[in-house]
N, C-alpha and C. Protein backbone atom coordinates (compact mmCIF):
# COMPACT_ATOMS: atom_id res chain seq x y z
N UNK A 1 2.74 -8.32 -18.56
CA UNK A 1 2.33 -8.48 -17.17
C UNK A 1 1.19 -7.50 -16.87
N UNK A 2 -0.16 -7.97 -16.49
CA UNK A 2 -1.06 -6.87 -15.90
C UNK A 2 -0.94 -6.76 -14.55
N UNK A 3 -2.09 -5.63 -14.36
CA UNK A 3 -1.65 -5.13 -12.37
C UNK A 3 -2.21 -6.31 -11.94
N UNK A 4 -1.88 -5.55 -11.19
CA UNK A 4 -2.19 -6.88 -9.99
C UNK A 4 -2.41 -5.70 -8.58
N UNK A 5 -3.25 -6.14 -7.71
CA UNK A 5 -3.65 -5.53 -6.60
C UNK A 5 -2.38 -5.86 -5.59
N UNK A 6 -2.52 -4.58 -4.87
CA UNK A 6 -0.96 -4.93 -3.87
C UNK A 6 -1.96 -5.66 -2.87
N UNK A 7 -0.88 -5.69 -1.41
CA UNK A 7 -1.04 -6.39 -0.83
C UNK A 7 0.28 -6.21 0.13
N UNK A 8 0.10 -6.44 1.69
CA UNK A 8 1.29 -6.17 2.33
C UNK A 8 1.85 -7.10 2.33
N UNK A 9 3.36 -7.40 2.58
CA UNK A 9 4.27 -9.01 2.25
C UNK A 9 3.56 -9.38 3.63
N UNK A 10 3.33 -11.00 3.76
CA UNK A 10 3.61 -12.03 5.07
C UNK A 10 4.73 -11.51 5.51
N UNK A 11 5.74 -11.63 5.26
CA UNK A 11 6.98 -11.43 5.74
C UNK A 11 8.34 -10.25 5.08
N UNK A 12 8.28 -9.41 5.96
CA UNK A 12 9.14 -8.47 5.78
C UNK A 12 10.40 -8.30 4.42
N UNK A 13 10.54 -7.46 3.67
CA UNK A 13 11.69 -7.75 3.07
C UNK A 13 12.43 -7.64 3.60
N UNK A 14 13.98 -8.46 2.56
CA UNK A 14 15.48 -8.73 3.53
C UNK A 14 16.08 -7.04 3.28
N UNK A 15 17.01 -6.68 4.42
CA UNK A 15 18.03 -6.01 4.13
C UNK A 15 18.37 -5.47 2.68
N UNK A 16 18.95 -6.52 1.90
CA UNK A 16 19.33 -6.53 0.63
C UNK A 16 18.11 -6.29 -0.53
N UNK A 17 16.78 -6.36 -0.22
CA UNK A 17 15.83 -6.32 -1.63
C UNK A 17 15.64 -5.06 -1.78
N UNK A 18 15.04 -4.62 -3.00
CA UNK A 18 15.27 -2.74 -3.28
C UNK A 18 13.49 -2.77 -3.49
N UNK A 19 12.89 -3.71 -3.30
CA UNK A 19 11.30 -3.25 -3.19
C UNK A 19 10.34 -3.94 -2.14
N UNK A 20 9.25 -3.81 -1.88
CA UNK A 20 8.53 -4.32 -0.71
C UNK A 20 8.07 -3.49 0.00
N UNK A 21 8.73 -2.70 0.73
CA UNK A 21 8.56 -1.56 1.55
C UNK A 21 7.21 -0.92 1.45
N UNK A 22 6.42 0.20 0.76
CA UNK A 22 5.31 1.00 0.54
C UNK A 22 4.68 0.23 0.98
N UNK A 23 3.96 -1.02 0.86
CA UNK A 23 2.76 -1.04 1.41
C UNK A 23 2.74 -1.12 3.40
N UNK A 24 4.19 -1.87 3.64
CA UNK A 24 4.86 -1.78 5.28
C UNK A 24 4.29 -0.84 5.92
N UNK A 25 4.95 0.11 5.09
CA UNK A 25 5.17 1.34 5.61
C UNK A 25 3.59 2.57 5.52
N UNK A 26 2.70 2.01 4.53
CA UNK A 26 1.41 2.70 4.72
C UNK A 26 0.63 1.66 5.60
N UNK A 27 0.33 0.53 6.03
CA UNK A 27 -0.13 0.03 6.96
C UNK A 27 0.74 0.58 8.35
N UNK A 28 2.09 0.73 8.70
CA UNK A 28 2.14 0.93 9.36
C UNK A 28 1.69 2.40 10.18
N UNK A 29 1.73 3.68 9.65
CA UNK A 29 1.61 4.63 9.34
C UNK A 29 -0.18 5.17 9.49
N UNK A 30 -0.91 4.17 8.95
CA UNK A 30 -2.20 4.70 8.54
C UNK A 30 -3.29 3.77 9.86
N UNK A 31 -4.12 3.99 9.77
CA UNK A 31 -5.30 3.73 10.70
C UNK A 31 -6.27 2.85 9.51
N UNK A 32 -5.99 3.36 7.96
CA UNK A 32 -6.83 2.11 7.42
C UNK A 32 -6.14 2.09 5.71
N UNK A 33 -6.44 1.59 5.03
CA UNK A 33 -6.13 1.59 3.49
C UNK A 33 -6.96 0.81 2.82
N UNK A 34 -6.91 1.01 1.28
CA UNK A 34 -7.56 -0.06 1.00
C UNK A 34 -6.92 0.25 -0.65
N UNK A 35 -7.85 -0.80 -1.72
CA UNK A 35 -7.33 -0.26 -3.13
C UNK A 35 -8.46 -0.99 -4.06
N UNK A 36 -8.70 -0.51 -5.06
CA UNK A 36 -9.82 -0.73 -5.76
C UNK A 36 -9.43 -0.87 -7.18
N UNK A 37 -9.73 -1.43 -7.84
CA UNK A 37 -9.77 -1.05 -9.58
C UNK A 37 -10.47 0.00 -10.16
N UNK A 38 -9.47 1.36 -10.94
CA UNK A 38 -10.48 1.92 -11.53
C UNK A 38 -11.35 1.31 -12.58
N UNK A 39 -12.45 2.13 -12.64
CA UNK A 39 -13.85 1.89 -13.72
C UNK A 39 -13.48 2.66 -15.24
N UNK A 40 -13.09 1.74 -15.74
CA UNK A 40 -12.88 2.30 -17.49
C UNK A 40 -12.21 2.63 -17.55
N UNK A 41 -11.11 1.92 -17.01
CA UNK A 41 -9.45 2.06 -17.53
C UNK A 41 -8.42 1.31 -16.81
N UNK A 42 -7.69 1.23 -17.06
CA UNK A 42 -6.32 0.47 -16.23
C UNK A 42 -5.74 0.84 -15.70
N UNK A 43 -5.57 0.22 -13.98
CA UNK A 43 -4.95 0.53 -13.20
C UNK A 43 -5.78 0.55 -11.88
N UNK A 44 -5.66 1.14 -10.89
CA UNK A 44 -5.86 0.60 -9.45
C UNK A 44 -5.84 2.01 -8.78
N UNK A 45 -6.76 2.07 -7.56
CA UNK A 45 -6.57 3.37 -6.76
C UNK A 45 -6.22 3.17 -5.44
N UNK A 46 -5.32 3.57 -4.70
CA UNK A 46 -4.86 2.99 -3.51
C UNK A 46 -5.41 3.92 -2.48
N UNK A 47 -5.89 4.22 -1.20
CA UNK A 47 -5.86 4.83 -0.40
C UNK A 47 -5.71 4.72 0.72
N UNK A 48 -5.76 6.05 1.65
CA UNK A 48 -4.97 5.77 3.46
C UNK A 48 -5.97 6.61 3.92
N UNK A 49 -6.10 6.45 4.95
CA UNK A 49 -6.55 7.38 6.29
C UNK A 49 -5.15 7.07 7.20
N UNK A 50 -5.16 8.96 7.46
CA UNK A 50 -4.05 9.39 8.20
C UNK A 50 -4.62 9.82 9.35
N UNK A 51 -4.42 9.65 10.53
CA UNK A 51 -4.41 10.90 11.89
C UNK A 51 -3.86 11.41 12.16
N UNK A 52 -3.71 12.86 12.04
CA UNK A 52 -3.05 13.32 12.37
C UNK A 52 -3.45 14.09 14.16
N UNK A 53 -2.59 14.43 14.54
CA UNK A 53 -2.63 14.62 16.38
C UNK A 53 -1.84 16.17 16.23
N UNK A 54 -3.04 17.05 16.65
CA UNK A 54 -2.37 18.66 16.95
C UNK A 54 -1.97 18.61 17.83
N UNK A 55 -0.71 19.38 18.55
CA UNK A 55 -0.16 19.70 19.84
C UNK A 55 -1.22 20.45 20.71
């Protein structure tokens, strides 16, 4: 099996599934993301922009 680029589900996982979640939960969380293929080698780079808010 090769990678494969994520992607957030259409539709939520159930209760019962033990994966899905991470990407939910960094869209929900983040202001942007994205993910790329690295250059000269295998595998993928994922990233977020966070805001954070000082008191």
């Amino acid at each position: 099996m090769g990678e494969q680029m994520p992607a957030v589900r259409a539709v939520p996982p159930s209760g019962d599934e033990v994966a899905g979640r991470g990407l939910v939960l960094v869209a929900a969380l983040c202001q942007e993301w994205g993910v790329s293929d690295r250059k000269g080698a295998q595998g993928k780079t994922v990233w977020a922009v966070v805001v954070t808010v000082t008191p």
